[in-house]
Protein backbone atom coordinates (compact mmCIF):
# COMPACT_ATOMS: atom_id res chain seq x y z
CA UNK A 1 0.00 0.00 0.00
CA UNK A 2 3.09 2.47 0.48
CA UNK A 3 3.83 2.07 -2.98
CA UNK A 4 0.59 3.01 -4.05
CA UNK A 5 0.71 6.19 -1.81
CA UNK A 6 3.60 7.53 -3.36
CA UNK A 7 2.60 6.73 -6.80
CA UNK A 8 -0.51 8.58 -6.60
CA UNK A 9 1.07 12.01 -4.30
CA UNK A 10 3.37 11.89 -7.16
CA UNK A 11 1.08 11.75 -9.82
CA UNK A 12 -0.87 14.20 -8.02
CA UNK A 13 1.99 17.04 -7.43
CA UNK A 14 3.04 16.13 -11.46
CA UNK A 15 -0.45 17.22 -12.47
CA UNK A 16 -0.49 20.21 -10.46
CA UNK A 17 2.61 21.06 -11.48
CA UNK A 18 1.74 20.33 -15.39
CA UNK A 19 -1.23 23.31 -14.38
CA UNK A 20 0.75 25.70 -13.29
CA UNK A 21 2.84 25.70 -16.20
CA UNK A 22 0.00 25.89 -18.60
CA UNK A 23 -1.67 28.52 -16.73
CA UNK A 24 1.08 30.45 -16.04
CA UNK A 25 0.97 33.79 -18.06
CA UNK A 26 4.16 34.57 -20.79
CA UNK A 27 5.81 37.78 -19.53
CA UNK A 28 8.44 37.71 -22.99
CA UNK A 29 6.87 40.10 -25.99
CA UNK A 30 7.03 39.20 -29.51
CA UNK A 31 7.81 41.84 -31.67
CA UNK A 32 4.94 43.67 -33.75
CA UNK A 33 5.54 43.85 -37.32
CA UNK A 34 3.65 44.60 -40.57
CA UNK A 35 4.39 43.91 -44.59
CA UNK A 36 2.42 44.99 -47.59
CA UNK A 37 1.39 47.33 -49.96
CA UNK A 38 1.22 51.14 -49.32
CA UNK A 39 -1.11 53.17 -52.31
CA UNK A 40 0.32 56.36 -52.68
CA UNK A 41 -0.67 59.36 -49.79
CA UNK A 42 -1.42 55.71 -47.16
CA UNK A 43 0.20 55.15 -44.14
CA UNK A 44 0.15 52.36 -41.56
CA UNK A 45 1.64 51.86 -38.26
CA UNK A 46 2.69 49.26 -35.47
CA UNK A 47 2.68 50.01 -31.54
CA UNK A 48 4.41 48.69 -28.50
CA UNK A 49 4.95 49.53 -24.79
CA UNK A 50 8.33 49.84 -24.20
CA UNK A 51 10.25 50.19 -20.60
CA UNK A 52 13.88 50.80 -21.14
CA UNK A 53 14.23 50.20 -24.72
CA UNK A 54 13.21 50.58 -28.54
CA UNK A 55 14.14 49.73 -31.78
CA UNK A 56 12.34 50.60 -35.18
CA UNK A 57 13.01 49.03 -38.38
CA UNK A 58 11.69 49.46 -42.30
CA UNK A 59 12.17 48.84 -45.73
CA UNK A 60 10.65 50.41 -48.86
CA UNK A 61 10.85 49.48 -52.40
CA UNK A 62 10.90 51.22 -55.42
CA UNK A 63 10.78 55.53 -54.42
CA UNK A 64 10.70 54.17 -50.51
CA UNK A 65 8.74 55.41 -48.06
CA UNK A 66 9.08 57.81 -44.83
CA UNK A 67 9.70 56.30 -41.71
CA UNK A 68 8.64 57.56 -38.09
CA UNK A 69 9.02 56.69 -34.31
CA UNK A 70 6.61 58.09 -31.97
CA UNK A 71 5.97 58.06 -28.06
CA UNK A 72 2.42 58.43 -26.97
CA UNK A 73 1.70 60.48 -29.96
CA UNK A 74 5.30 62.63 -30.06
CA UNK A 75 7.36 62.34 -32.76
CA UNK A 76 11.05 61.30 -32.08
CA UNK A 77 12.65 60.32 -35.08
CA UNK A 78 12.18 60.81 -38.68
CA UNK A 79 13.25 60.06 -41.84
CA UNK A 80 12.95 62.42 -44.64
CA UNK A 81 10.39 62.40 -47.50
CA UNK A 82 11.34 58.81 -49.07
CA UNK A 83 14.08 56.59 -48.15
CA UNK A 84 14.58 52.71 -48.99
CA UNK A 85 15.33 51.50 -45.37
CA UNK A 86 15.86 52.82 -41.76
CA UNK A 87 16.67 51.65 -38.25
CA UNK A 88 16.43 54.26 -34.87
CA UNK A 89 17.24 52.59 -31.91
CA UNK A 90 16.31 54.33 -27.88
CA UNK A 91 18.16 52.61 -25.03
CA UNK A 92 18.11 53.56 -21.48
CA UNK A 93 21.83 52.69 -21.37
CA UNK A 94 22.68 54.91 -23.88
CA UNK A 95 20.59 57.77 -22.41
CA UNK A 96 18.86 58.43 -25.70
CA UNK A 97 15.27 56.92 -24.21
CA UNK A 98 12.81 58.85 -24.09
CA UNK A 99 10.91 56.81 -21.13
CA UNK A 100 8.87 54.27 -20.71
CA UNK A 101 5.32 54.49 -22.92
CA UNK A 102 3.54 53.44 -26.26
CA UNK A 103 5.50 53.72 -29.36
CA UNK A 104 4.66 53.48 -32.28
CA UNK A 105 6.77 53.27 -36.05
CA UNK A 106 4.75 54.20 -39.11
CA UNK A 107 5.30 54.30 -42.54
CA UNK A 108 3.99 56.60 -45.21
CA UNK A 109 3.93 55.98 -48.86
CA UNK A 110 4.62 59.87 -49.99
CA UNK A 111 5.29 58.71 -53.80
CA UNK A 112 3.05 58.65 -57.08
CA UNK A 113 3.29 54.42 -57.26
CA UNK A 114 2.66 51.96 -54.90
CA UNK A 115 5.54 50.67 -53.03
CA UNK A 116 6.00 47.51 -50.73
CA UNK A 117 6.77 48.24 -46.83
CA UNK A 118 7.89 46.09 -43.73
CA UNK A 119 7.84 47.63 -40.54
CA UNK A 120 9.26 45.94 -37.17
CA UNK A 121 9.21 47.10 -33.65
CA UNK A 122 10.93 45.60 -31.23
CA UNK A 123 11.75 46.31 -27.40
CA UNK A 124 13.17 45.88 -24.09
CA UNK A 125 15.08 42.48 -24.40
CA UNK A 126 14.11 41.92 -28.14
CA UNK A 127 16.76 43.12 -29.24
């Protein structure tokens, strides 16, 4: 009967254990990020909340595209008028960010033809 005892407590404290670990909420962020097609005069955007850090990436065929990074509706960085690709990065460390908030990197399509964007956002320990 002992061994049946210990079989089931530890068949019992494996289950609960197994729950935890599915119920358990992720605390790591995946990166936002957006491809496709801007018509000419659209724009589109991706958010994230950052704490200590933020990085925004994009690439634009054909005439490009301009690029911004924004903190609860402030710009911070831009790029001018059309460019083909652009990083900014914002670290604590380096005393360049702004604090901890929403931000958000947009692209707009400022050209005559259509061009084809990706956007990336990344934060904290993303990157």
């Amino acid at each position: 009967m002992f061994k049946n005892q210990t079989a089931r407590r530890a068949a019992l404290l494996t289950s609960a254990a197994g729950a935890l670990l599915v119920a358990a909420p992720a605390t790591a962020q995946a990166y936002s990020g957006w491809g496709g097609t801007l018509l000419p005069g659209q724009s589109t955007c991706v958010s994230q909340y950052a704490s200590y850090g933020v990085r925004g990436e994009g690439t634009a065929t054909k005439a490009g595209a301009k690029f911004t990074v924004s903190r609860g509706g402030a710009q911070i960085y831009s790029t001018g008028p059309t460019t083909s690709g652009f990083a900014a990065e914002f670290r604590s460390t380096w005393g360049n960010f702004p604090g901890p908030g929403v931000y958000q990197v947009c692209a707009r399509n400022n050209n005559s033809t259509n061009t084809l964007v990706n956007l990336r956002i990344l934060v904290d320990g993303e990157f």
